[in-house]
N, C-alpha and C. Protein backbone atom coordinates (compact mmCIF):
# COMPACT_ATOMS: atom_id res chain seq x y z
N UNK A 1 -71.18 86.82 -46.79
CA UNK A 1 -71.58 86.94 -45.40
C UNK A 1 -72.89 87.72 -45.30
N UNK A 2 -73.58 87.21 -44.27
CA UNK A 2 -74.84 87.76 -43.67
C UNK A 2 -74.24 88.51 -42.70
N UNK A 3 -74.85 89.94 -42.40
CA UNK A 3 -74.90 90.43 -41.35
C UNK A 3 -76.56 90.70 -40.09
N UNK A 4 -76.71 90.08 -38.96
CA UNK A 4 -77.81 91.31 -38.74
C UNK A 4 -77.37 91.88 -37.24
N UNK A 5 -77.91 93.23 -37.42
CA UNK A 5 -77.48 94.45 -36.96
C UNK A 5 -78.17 94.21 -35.48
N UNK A 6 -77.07 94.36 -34.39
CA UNK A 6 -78.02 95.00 -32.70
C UNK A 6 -77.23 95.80 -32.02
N UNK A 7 -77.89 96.84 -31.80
CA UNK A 7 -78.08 97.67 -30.71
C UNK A 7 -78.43 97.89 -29.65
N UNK A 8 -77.23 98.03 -28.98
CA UNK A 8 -77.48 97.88 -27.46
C UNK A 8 -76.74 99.04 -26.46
N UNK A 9 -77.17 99.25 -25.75
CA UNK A 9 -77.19 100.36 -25.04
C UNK A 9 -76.75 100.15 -23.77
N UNK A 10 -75.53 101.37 -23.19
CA UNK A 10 -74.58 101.26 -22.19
C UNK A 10 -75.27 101.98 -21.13
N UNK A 11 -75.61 102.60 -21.75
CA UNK A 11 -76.60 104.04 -21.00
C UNK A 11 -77.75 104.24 -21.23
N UNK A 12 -78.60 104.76 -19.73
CA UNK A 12 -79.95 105.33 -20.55
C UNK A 12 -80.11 106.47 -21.44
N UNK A 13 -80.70 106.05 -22.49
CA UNK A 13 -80.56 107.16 -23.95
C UNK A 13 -81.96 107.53 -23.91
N UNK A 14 -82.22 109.08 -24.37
CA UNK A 14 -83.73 109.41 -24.60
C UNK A 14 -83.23 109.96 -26.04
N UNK A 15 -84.16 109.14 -26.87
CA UNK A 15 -83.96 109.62 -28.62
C UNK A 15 -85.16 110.37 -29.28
N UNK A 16 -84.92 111.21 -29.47
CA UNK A 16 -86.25 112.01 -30.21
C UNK A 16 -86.33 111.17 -31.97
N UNK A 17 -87.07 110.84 -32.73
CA UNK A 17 -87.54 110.73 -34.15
C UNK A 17 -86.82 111.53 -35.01
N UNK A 18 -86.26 111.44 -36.28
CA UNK A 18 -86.02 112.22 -37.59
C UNK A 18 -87.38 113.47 -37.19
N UNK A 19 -88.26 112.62 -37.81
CA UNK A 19 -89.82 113.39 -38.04
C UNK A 19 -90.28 113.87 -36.76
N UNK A 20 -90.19 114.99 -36.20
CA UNK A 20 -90.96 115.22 -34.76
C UNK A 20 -92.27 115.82 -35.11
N UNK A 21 -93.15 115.29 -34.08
CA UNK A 21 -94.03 115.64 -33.69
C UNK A 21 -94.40 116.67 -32.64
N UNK A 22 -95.47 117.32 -32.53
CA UNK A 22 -96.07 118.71 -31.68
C UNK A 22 -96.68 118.50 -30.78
N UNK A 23 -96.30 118.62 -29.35
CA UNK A 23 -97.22 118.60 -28.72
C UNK A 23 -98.12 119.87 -27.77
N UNK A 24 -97.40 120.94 -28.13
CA UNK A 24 -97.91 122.63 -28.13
C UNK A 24 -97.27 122.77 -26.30
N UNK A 25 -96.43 121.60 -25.76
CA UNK A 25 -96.29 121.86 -24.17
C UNK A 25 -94.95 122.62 -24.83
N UNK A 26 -94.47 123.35 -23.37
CA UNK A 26 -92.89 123.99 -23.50
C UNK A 26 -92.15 123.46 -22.50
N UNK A 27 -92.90 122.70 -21.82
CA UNK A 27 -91.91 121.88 -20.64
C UNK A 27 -92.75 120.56 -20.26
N UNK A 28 -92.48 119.75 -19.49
CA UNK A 28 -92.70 118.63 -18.79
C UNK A 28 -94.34 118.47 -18.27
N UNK A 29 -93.91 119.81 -17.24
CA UNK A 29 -95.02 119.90 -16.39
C UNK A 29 -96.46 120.27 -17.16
N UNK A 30 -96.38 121.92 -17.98
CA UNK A 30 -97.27 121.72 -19.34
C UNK A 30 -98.03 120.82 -19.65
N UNK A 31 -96.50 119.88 -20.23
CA UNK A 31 -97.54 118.48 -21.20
C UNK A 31 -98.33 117.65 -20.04
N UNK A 32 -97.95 117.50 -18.96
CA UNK A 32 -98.97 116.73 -18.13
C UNK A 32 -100.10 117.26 -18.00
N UNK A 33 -99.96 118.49 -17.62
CA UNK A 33 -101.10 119.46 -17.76
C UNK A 33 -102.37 119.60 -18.58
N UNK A 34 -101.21 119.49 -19.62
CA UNK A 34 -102.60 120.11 -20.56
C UNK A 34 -103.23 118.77 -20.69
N UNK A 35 -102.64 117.19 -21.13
CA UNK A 35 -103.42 116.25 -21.04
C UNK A 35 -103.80 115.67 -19.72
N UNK A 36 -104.27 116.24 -18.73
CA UNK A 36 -104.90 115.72 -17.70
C UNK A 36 -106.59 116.02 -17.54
N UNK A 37 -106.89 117.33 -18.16
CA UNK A 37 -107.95 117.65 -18.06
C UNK A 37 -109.27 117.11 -19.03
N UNK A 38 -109.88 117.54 -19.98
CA UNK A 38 -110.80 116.84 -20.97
C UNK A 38 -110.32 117.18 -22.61
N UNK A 39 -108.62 116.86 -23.01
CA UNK A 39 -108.85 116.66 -24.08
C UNK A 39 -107.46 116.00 -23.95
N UNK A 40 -107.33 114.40 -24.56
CA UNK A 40 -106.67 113.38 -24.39
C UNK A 40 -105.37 113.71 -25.62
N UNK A 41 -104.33 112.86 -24.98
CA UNK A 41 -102.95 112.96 -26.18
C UNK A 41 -103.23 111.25 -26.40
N UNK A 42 -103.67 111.68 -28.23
CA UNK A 42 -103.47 110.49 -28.85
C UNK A 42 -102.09 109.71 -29.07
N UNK A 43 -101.80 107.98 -28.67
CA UNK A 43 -100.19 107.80 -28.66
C UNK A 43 -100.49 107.19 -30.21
N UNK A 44 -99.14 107.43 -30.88
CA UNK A 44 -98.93 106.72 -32.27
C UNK A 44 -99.26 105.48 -32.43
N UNK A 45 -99.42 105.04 -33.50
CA UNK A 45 -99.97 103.57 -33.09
C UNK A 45 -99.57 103.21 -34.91
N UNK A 46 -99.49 101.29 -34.81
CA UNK A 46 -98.96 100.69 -36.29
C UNK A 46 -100.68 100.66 -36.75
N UNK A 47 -100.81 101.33 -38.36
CA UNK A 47 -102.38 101.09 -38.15
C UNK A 47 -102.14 98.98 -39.33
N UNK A 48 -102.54 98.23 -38.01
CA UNK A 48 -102.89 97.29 -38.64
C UNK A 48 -103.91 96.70 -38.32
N UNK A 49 -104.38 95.52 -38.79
CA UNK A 49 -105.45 94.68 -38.77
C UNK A 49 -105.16 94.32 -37.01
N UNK A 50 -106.26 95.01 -36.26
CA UNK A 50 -106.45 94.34 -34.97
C UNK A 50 -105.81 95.72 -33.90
N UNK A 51 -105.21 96.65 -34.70
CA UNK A 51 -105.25 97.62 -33.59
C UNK A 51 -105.81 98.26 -33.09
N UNK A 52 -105.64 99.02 -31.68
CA UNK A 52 -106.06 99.71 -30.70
C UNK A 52 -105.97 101.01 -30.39
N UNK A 53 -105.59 101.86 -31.38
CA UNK A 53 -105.24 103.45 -30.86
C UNK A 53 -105.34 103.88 -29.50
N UNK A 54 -105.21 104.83 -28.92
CA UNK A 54 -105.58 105.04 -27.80
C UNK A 54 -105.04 106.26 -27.46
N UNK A 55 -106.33 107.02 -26.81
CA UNK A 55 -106.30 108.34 -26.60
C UNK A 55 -106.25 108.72 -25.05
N UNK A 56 -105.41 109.36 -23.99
CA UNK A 56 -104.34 109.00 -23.33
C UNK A 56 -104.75 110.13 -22.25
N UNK A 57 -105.07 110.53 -20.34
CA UNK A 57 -105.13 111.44 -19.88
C UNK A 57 -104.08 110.82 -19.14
N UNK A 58 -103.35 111.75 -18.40
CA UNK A 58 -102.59 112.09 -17.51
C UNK A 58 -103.34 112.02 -15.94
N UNK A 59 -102.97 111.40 -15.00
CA UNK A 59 -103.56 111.42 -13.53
C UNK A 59 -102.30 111.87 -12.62
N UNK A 60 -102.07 112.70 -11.88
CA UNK A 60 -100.91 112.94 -10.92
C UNK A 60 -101.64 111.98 -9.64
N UNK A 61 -100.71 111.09 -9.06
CA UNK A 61 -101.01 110.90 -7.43
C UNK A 61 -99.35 110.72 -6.78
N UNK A 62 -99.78 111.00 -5.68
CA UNK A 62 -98.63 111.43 -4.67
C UNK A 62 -97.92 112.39 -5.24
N UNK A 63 -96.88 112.57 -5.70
CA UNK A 63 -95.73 113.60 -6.14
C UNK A 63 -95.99 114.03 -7.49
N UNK A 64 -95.73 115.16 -7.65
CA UNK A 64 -96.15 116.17 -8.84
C UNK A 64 -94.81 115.37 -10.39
N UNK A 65 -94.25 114.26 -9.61
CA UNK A 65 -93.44 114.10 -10.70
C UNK A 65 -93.53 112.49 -11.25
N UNK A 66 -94.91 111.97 -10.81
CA UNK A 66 -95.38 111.10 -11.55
C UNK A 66 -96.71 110.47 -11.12
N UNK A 67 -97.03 109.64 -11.90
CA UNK A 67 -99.05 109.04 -11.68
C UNK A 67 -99.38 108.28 -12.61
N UNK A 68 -100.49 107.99 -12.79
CA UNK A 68 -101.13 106.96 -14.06
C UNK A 68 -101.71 107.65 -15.28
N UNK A 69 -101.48 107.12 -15.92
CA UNK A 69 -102.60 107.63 -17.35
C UNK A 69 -103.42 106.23 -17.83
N UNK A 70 -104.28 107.09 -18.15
CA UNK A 70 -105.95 106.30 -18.21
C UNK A 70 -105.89 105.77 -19.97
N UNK A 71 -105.95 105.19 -20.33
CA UNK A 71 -106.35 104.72 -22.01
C UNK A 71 -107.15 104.31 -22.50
N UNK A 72 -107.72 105.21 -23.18
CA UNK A 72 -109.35 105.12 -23.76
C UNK A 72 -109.73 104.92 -25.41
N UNK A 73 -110.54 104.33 -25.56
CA UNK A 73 -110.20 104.04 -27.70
C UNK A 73 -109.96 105.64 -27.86
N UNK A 74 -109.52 105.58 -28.76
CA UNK A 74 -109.13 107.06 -29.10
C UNK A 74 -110.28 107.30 -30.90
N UNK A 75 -110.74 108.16 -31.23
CA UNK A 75 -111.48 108.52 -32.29
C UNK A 75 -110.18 108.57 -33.67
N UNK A 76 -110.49 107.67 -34.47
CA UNK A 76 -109.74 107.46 -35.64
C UNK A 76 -110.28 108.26 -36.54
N UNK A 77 -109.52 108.81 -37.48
CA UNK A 77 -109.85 109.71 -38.61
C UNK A 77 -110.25 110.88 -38.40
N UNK A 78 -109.65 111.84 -37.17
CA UNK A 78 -110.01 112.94 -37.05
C UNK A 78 -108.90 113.58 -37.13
N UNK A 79 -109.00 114.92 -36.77
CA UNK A 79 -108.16 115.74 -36.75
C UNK A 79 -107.50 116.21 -35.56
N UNK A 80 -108.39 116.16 -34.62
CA UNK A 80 -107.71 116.85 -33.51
C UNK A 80 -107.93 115.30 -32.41
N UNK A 81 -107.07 114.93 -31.35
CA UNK A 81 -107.12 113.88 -30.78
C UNK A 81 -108.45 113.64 -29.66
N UNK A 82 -109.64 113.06 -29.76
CA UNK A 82 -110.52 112.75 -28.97
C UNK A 82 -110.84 111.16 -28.65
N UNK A 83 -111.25 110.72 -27.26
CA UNK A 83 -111.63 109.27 -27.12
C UNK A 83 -113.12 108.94 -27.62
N UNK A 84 -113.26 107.88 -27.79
CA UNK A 84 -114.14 107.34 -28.66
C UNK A 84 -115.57 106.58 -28.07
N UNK A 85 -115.07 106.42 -26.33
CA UNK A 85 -115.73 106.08 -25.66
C UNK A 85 -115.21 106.19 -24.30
N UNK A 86 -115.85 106.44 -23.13
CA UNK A 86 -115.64 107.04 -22.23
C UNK A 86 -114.97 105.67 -20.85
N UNK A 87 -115.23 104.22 -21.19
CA UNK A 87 -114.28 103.70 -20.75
C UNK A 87 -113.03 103.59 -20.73
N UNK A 88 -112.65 103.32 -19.76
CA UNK A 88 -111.10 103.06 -19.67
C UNK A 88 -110.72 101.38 -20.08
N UNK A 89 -109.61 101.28 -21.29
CA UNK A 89 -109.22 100.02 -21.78
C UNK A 89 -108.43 99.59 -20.90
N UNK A 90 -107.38 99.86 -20.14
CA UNK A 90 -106.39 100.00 -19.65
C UNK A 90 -105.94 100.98 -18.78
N UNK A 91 -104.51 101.14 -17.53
CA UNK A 91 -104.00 101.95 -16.90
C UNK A 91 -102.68 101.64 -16.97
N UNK A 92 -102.05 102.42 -17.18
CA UNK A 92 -100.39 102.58 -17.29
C UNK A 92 -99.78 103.55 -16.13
N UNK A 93 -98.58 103.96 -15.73
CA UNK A 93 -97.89 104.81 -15.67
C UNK A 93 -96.46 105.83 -15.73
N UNK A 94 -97.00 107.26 -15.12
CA UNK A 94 -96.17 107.94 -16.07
C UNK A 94 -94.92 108.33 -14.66
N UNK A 95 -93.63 108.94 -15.20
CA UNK A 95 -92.86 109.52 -14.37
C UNK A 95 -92.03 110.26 -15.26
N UNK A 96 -91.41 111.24 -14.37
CA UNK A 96 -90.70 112.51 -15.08
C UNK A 96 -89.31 112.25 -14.58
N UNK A 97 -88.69 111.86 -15.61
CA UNK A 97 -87.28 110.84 -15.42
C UNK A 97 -85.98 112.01 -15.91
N UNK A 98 -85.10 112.44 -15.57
CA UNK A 98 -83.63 113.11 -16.35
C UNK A 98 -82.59 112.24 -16.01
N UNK A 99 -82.30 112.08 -18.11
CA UNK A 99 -81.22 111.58 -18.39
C UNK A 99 -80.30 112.36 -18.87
N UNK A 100 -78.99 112.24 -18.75
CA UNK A 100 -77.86 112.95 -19.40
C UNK A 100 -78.59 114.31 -19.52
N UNK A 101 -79.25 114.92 -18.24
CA UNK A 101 -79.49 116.75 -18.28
C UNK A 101 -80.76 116.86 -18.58
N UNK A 102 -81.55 115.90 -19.70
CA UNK A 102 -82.35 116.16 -20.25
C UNK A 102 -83.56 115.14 -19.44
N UNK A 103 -85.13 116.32 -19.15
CA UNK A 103 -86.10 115.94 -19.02
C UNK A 103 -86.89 115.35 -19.87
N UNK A 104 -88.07 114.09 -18.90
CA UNK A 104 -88.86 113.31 -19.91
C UNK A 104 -89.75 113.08 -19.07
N UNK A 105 -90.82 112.73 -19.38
CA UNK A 105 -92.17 112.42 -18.99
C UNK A 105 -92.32 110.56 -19.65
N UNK A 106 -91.56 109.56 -18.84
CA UNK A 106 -91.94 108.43 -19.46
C UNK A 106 -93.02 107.58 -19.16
N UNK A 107 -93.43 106.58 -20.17
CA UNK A 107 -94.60 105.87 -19.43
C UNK A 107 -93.83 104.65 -19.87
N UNK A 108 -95.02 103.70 -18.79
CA UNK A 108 -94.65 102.02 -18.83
C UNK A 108 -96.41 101.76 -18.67
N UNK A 109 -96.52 100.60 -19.35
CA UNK A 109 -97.54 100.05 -19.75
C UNK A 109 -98.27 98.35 -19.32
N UNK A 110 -99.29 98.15 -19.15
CA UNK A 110 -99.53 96.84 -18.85
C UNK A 110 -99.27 95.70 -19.70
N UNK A 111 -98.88 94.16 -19.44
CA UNK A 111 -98.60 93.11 -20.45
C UNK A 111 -99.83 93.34 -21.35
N UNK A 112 -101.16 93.67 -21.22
CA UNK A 112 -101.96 93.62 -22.11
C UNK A 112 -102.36 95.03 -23.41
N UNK A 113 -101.02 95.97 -23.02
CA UNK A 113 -101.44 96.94 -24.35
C UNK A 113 -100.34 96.41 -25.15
N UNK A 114 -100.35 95.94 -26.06
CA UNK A 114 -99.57 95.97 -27.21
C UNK A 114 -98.86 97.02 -27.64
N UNK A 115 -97.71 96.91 -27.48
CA UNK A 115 -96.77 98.22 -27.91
C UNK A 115 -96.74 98.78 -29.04
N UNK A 116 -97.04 97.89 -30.29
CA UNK A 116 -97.23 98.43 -31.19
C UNK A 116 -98.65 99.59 -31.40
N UNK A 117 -99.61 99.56 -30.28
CA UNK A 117 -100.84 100.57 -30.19
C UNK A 117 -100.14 101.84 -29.51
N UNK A 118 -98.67 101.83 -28.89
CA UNK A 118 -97.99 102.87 -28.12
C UNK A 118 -97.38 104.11 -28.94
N UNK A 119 -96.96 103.55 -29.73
CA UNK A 119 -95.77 104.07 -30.69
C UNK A 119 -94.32 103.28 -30.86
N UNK A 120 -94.27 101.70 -29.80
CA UNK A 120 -93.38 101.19 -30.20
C UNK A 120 -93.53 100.66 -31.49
N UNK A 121 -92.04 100.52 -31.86
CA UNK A 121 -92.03 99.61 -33.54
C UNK A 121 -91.59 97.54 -32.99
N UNK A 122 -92.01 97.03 -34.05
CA UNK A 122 -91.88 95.87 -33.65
C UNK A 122 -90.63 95.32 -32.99
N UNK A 123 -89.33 95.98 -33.67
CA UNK A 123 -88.04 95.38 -33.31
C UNK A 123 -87.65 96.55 -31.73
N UNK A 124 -88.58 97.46 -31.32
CA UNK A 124 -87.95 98.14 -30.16
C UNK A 124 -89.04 97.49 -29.05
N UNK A 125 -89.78 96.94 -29.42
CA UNK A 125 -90.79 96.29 -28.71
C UNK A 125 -90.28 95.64 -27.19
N UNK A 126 -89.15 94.92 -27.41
CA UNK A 126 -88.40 94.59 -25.60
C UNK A 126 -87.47 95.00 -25.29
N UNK A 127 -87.38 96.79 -25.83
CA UNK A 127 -86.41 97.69 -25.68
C UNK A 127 -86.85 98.60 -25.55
N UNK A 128 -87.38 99.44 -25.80
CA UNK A 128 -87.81 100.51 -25.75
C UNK A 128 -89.15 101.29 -25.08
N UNK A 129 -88.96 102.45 -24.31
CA UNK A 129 -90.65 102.96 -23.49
C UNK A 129 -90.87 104.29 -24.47
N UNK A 130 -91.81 104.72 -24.75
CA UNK A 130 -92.23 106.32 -24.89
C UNK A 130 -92.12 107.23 -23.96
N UNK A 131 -91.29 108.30 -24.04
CA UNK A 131 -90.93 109.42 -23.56
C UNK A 131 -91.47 110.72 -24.20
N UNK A 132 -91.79 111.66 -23.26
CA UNK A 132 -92.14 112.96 -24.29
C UNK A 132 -90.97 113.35 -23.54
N UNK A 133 -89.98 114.48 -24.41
CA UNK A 133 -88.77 114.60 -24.39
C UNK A 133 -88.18 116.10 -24.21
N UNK A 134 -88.06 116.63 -23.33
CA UNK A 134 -88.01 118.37 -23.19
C UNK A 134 -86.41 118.45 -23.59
N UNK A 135 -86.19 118.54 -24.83
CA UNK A 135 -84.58 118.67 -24.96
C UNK A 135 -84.11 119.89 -24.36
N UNK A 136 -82.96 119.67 -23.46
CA UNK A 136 -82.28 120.53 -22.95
C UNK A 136 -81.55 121.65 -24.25
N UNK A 137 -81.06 121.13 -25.35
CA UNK A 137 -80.70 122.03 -26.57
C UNK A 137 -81.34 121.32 -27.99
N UNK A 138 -81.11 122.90 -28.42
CA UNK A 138 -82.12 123.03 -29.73
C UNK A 138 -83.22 123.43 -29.59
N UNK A 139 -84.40 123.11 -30.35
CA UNK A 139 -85.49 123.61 -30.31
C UNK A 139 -86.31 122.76 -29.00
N UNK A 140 -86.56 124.29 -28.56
CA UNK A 140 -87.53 124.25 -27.30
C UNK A 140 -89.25 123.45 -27.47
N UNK A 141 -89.48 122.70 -26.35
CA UNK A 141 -90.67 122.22 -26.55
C UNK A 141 -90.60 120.49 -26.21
N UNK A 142 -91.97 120.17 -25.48
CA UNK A 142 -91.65 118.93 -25.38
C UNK A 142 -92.84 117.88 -26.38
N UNK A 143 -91.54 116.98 -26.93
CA UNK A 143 -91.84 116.20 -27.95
C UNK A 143 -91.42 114.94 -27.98
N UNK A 144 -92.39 114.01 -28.66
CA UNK A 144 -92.84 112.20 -28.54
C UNK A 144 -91.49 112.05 -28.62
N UNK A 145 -90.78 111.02 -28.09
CA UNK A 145 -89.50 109.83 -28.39
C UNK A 145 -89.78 108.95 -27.68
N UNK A 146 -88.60 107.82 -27.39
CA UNK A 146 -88.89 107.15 -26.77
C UNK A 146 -86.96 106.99 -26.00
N UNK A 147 -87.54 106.03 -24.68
CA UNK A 147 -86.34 105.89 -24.15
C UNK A 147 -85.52 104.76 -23.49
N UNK A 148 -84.61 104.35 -23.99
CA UNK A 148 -83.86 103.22 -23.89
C UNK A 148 -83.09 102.79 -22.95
N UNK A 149 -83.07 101.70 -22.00
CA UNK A 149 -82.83 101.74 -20.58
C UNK A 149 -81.46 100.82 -21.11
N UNK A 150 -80.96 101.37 -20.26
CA UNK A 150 -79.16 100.72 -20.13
C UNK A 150 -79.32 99.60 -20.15
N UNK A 151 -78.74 98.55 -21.13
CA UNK A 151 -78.43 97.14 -21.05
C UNK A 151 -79.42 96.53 -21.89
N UNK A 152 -80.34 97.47 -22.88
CA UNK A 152 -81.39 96.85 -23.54
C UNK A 152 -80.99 96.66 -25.14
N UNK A 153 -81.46 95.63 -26.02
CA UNK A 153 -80.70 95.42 -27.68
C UNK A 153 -82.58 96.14 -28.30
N UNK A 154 -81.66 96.39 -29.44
CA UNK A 154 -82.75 96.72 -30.41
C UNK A 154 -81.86 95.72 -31.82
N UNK A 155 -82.79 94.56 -32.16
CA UNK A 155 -82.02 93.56 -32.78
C UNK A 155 -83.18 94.05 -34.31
N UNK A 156 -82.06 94.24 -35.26
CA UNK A 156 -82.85 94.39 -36.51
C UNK A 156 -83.72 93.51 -37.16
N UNK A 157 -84.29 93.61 -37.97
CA UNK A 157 -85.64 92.64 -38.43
C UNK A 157 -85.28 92.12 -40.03
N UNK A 158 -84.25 92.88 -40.33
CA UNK A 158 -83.83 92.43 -41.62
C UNK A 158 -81.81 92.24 -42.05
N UNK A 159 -82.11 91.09 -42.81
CA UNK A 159 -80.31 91.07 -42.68
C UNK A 159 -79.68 91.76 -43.73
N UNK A 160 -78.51 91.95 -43.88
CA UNK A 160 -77.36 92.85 -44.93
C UNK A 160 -76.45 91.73 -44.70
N UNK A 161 -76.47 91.95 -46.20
CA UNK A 161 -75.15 91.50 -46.92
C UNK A 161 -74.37 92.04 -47.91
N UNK A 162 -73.01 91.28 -47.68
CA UNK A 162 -72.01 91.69 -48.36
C UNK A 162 -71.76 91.29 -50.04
N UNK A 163 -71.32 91.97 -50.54
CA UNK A 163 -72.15 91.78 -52.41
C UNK A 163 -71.37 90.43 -52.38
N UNK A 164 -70.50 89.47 -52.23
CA UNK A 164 -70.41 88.20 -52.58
C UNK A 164 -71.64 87.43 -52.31
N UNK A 165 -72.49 87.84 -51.17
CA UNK A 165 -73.52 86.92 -50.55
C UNK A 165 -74.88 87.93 -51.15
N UNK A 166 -74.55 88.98 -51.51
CA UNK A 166 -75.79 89.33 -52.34
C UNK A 166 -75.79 88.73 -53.97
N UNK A 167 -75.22 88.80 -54.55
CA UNK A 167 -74.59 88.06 -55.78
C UNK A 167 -75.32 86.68 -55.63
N UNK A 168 -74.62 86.04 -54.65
CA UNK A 168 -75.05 84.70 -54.67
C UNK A 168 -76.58 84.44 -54.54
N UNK A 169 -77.16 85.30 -53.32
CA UNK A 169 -78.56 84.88 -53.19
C UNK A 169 -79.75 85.53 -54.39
N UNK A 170 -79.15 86.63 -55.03
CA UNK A 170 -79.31 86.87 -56.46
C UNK A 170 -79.49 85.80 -57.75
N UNK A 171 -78.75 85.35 -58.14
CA UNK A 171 -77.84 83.88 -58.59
C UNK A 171 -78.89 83.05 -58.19
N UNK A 172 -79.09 82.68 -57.04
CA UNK A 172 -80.23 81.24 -56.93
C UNK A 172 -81.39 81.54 -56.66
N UNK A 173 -82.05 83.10 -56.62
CA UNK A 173 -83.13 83.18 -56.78
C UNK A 173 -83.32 83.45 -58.53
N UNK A 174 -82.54 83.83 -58.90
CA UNK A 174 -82.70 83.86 -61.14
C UNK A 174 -83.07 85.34 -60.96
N UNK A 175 -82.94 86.46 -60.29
CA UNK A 175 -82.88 87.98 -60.43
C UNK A 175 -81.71 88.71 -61.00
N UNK A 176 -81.90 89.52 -61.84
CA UNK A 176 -81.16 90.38 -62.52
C UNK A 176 -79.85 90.95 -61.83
N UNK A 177 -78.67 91.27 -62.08
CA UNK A 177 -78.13 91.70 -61.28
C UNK A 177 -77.51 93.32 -61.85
């Protein structure tokens, strides 16, 4: 037997990464803060042939608990996150969403940024938004995840099998076992 794996979600879930990342805010409001003014939050991005990085300000309009962010090439190969040119590629926006207790700063994006220039991965691509994530417990500070809206699959990209059907596809490819 082949298996492939999906995940799907009853509830809205906000998941932080194994590997976290820094974003020096201690709350919500902070991180909007500090990237609203003149130095941009670079979003993760797949580095492949044809991508877009993009280095990211914060805009508040109407209510202090959400607005647009601006996306600008972002400067590759540096150290500290700067844009690369002073147009805007794109406009997205952001809102400060609590799930299960816990605050987030999420964004949603236009059909034309490629998620994979966001920090989505290919298989969360019609599942998943970026959240910066103020966990209510544990370590304090708000940090990159992303967040998964009730009723959405994250369908795996690769199949598992069970050693009769690994054996076999072993077997008719002529690999060692």
């Amino acid at each position: 037997m082949a298996y492939l794996a999906t995940a799907r979600f009853f509830d809205d879930v906000l998941m932080l990464p194994r590997r976290e990342s820094f974003t020096g805010a201690t709350d919500t409001a902070q991180f909007v803060g500090n990237f609203s003014k003149q130095i941009p939050y670079c979003l993760a991005y797949e580095d492949r042939q044809g991508a877009n990085p993009y280095a990211m300000f914060f805009k508040r309009t109407g209510t202090a608990k959400k607005g647009e962010v601006a996306l600008y090439p972002a400067k590759t190969g540096t150290l500290f996150c700067d844009k690369a040119a002073d147009k805007v590629l794109a406009q997205g926006e952001w809102e400060e969403r609590t799930v299960a207790g816990t605050k987030a700063v999420v964004l949603s994006f236009p059909a034309n940024v490629d998620p994979l220039d966001t920090g989505v991965s290919q298989v969360e691509r019609e599942s998943a938004r970026i959240a910066f994530v103020e966990p209510s417990k544990g370590l304090p500070g708000v940090r990159p995840g992303k967040l998964y809206q009730a009723g959405a699959s994250v369908y795996d990209y690769q199949y598992r099998f069970n050693k009769t059907a690994a054996d076999a596809v072993r077997t008719a490819i002529g690999a060692a076992q």
